[in-house]
Protein backbone atom coordinates (compact mmCIF):
# COMPACT_ATOMS: atom_id res chain seq x y z
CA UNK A 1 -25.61 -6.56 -24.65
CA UNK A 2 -23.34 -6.48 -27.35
CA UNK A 3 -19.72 -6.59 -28.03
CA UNK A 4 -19.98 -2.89 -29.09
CA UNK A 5 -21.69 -1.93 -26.14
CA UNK A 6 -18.75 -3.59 -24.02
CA UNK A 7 -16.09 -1.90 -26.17
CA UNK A 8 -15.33 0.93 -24.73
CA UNK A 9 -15.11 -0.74 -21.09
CA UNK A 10 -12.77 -3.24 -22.67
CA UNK A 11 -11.17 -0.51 -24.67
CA UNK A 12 -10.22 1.11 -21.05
CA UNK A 13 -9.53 -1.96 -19.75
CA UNK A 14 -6.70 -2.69 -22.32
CA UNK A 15 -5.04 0.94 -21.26
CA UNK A 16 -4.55 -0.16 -17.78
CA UNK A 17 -3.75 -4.07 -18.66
CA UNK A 18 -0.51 -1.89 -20.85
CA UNK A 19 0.48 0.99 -18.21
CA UNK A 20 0.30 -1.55 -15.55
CA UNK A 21 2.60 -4.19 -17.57
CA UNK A 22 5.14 -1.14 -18.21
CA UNK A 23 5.44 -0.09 -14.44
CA UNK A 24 8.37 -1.35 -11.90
CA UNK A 25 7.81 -4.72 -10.95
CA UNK A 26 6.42 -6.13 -14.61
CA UNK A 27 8.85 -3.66 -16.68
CA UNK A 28 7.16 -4.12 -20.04
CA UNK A 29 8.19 -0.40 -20.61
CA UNK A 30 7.53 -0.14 -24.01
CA UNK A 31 4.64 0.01 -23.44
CA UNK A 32 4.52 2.90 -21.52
CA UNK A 33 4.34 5.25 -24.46
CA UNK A 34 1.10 3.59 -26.19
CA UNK A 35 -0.64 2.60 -23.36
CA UNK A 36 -3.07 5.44 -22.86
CA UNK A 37 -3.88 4.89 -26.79
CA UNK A 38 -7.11 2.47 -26.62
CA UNK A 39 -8.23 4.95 -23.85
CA UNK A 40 -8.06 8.04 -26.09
CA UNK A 41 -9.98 5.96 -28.49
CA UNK A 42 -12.67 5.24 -26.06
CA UNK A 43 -12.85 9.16 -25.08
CA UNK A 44 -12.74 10.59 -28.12
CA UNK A 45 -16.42 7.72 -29.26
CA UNK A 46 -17.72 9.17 -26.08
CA UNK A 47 -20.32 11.70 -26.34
CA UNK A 48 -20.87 13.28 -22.73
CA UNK A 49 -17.65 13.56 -20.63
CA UNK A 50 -19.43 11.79 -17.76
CA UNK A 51 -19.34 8.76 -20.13
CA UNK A 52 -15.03 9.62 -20.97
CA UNK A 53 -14.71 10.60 -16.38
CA UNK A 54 -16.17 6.50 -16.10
CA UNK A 55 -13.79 5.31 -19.09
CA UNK A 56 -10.84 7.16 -17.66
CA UNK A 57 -12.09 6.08 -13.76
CA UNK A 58 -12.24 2.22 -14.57
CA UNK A 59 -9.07 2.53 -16.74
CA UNK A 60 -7.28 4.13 -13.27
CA UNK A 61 -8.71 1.82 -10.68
CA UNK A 62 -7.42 -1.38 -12.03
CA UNK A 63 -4.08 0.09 -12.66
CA UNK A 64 -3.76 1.35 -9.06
CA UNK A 65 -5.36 -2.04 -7.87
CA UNK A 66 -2.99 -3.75 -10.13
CA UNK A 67 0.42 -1.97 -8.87
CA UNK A 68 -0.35 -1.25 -5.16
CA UNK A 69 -1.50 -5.05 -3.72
CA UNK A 70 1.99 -4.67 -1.35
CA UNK A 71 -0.67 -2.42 0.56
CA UNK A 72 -2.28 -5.55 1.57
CA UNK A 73 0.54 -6.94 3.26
CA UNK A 74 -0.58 -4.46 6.28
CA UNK A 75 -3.25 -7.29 7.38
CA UNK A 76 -1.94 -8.84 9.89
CA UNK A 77 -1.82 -5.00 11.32
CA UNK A 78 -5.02 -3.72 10.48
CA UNK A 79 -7.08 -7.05 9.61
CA UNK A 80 -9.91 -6.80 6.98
CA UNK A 81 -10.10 -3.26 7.34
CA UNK A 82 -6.96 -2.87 5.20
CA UNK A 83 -8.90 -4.65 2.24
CA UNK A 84 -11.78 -1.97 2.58
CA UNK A 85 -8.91 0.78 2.77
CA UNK A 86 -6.86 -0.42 -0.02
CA UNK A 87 -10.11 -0.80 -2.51
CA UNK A 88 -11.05 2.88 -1.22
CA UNK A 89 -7.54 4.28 -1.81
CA UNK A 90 -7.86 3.30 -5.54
CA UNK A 91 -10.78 4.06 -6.65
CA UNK A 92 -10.00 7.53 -4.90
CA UNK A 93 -6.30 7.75 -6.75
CA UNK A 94 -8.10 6.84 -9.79
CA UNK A 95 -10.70 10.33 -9.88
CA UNK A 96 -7.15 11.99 -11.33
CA UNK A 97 -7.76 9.43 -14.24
CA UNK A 98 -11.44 9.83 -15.05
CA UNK A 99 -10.69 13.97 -14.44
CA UNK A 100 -7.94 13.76 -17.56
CA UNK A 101 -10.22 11.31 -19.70
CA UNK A 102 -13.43 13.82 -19.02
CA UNK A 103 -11.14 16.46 -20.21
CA UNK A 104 -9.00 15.17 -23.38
CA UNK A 105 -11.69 15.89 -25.87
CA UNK A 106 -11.50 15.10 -29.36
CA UNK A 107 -8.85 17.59 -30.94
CA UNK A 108 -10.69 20.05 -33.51
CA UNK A 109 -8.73 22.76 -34.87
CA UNK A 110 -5.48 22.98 -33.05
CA UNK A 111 -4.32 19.18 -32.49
CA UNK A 112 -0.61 20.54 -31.68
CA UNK A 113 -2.31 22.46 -28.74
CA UNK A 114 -4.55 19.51 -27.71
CA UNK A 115 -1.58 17.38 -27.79
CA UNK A 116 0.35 19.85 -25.65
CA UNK A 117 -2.21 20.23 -23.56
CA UNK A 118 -3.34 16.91 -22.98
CA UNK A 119 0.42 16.21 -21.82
CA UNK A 120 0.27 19.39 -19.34
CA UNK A 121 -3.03 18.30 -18.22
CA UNK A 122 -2.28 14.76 -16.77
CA UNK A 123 1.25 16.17 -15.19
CA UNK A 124 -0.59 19.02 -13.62
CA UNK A 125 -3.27 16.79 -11.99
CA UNK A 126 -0.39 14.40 -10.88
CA UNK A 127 1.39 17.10 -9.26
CA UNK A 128 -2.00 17.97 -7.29
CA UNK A 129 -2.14 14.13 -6.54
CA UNK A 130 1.22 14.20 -4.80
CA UNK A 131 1.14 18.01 -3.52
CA UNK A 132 0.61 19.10 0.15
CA UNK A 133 1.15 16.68 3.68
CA UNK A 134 -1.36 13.78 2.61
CA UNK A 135 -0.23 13.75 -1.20
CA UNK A 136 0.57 10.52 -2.70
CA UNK A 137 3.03 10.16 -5.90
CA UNK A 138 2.03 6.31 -6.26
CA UNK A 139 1.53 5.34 -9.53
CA UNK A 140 2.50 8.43 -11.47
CA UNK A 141 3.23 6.96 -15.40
CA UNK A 142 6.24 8.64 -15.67
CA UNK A 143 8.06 5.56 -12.82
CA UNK A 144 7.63 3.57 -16.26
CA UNK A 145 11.44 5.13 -17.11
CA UNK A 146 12.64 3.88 -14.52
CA UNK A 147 15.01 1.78 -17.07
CA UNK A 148 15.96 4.82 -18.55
CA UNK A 149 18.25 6.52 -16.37
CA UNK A 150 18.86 9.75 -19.33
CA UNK A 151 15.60 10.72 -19.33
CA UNK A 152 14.84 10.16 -15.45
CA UNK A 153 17.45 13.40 -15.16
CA UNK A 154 14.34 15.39 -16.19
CA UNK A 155 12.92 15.36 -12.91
CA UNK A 156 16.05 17.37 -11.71
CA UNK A 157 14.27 20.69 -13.99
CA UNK A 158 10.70 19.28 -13.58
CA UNK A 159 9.99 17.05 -11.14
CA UNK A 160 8.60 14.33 -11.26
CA UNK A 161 5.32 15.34 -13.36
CA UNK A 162 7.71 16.13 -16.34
CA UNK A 163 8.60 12.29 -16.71
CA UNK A 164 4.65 11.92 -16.84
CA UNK A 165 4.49 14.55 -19.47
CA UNK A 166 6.79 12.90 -21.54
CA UNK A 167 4.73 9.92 -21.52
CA UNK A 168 1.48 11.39 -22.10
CA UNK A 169 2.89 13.31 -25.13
CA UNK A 170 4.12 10.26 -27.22
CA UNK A 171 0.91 8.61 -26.59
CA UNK A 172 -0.94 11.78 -27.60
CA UNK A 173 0.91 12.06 -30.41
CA UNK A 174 0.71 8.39 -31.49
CA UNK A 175 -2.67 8.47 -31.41
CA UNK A 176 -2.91 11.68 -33.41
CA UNK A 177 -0.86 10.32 -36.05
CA UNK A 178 -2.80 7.36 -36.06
CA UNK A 179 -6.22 8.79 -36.37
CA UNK A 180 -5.35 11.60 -38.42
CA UNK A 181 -2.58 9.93 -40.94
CA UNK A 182 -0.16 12.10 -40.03
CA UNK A 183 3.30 10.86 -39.25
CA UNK A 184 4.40 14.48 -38.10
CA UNK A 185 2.93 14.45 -34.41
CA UNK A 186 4.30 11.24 -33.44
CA UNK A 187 7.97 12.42 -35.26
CA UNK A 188 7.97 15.58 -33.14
CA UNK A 189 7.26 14.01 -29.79
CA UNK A 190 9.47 11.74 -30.51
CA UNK A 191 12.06 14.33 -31.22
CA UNK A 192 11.39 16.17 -27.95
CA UNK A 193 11.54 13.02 -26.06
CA UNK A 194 14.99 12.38 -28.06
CA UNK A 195 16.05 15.91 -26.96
CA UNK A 196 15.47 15.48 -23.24
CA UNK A 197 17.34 12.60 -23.25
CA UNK A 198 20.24 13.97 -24.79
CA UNK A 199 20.11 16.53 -22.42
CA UNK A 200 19.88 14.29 -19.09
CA UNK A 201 22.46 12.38 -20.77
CA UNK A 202 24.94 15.33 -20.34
CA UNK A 203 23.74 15.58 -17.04
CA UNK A 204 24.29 11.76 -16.47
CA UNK A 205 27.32 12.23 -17.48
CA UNK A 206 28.69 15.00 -15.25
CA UNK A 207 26.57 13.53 -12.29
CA UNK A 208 29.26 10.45 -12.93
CA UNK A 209 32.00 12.61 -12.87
CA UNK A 210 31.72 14.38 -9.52
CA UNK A 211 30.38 10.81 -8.12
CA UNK A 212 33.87 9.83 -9.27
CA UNK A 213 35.56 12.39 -7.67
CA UNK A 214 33.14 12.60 -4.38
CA UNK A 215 34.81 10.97 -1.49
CA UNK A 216 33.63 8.06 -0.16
CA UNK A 217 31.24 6.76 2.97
CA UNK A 218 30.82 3.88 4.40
CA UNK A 219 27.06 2.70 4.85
CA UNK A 220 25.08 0.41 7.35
CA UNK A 221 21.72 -0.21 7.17
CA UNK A 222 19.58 -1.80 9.77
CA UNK A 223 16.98 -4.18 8.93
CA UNK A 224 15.58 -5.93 12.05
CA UNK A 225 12.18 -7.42 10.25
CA UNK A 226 9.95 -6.45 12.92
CA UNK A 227 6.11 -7.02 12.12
CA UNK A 228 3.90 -3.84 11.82
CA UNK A 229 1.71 -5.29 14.41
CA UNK A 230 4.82 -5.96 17.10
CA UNK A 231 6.15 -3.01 16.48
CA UNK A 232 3.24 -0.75 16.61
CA UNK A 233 2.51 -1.95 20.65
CA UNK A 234 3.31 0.25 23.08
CA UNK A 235 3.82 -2.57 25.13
CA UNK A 236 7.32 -3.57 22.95
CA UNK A 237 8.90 -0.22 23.76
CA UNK A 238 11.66 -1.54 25.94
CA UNK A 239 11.77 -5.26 23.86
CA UNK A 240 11.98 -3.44 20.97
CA UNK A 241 14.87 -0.52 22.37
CA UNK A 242 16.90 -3.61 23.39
CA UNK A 243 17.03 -5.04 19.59
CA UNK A 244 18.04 -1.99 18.19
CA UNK A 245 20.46 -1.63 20.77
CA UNK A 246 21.83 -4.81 20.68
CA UNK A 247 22.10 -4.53 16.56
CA UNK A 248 23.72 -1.28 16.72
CA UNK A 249 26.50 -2.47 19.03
CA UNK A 250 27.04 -5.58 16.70
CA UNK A 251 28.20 -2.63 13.80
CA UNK A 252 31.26 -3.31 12.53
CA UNK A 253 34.08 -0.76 11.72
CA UNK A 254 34.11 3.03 11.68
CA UNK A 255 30.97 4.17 9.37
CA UNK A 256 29.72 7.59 8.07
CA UNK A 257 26.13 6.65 8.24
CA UNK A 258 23.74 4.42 9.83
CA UNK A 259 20.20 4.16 8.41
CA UNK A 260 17.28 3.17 10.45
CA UNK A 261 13.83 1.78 9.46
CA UNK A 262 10.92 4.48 9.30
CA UNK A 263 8.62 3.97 12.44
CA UNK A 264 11.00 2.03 14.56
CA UNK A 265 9.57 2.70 17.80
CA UNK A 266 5.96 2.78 19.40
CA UNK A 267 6.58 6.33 20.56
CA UNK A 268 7.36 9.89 19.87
């Protein structure tokens, strides 16, 4: 085969080599807002959407394989099952990426709706990702702001989704002015990016001011490094009630708040 049979593979591959070098932990964010672009370009060259859901699928799975590996750290708990689990749990995360790809045809006549609506798509099937007791918010594109603490006040009206939207948007719109020649899609996402901002950063702001004013706690947190195997066996209980005892007597001071690990005990 040739190169341009492999180029759309390595066209998705590039998406998830950006969005995964813009997330926590790598913090190329700027990236973040051109990362879906060689994805779009793959999509929009492919003629059935089963061939865009595999371009958008592959694209998804190496991102989630690339920013979830601290699920293998489990092992010693779960053995080589946890391998099987954590290859399972990606390519299942990544279905919300081949769904958007399938759908984010080519624009036609309204490229200000498709741009919209590509945006609203990708938050909306994030939101079902992380909706109901067994949702997961992992890997949602919109943790790429993390450094951006403005704009992060936009989950306080949206949620979390809307920091996704934002993202999708200016790589919509990049890519529209890009294909199309037309600076005016990337200058208005930009702008309503710009305008969020400015609006978390009057939130920022006041959030500072009664954080200021708040009175203050005193914290302790608890960190006993227990392994998940140890401290999963029913047969710790009392070992393990001891420790905590022992490092909750060895607080210091009068405190407001005490905070515990998740899961400390082999019971209910």
């Amino acid at each position: 085969m040739t190169l341009r049979h492999w180029r759309p593979a390595l066209l998705a591959v590039a998406s998830w080599a950006a969005l995964a070098a813009a997330y926590p932990g790598y913090d190329v964010w700027a990236l973040a807002p051109v990362g879906l672009i060689p994805l779009l370009t793959a999509a929009a060259a492919a003629p059935r959407w089963q061939a865009r859901f595999r371009l958008g699928w592959l694209a998804g799975f190496v991102f989630f394989l690339s920013i979830l590996p601290w699920i293998l750290s489990l092992w010693d708990w779960a053995g080589g099952l946890i391998a099987v689990a954590y290859v399972a749990l990606c390519a299942g995360l990544a279905l919300i990426w081949g769904a958007w790809t399938a759908l984010a045809l080519r624009p036609a006549r309204w490229p200000w709706l498709w741009m919209l609506g590509a945006a609203g798509g990708w938050a909306a099937l994030e939101a079902l990702k992380g909706a109901g007791n067994v949702g997961l918010g992992w890997g949602s594109l919109g943790h790429a702001l993390v450094h951006s603490p403005p704009l992060l006040q936009v989950a306080s009206w949206t949620g979390e989704a809307g920091l996704s939207f934002l993202v999708v948007l200016l790589n919509a719109a990049l890519w529209l002015s890009w294909t199309r020649r037309r600076a005016g899609f990337a200058l208005a996402a930009v702008a309503a990016v710009a305008l969020a901002g400015a609006g978390g950063a009057l939130q920022q702001g006041a959030l500072n001011e009664r954080i200021e004013r708040a009175p203050r706690v005193t914290l302790a947190l608890v960190q006993p490094n227990i392994p998940q195997r140890e401290k999963s066996d029913p047969g710790n209980l009392e070992q393990l009630r001891e420790k905590y005892v022992r490092l909750l007597d060895s607080l210091q001071g009068p405190l407001d708040l005490v905070v515990m690990p998740e899961s400390i005990l082999p019971t209910l």
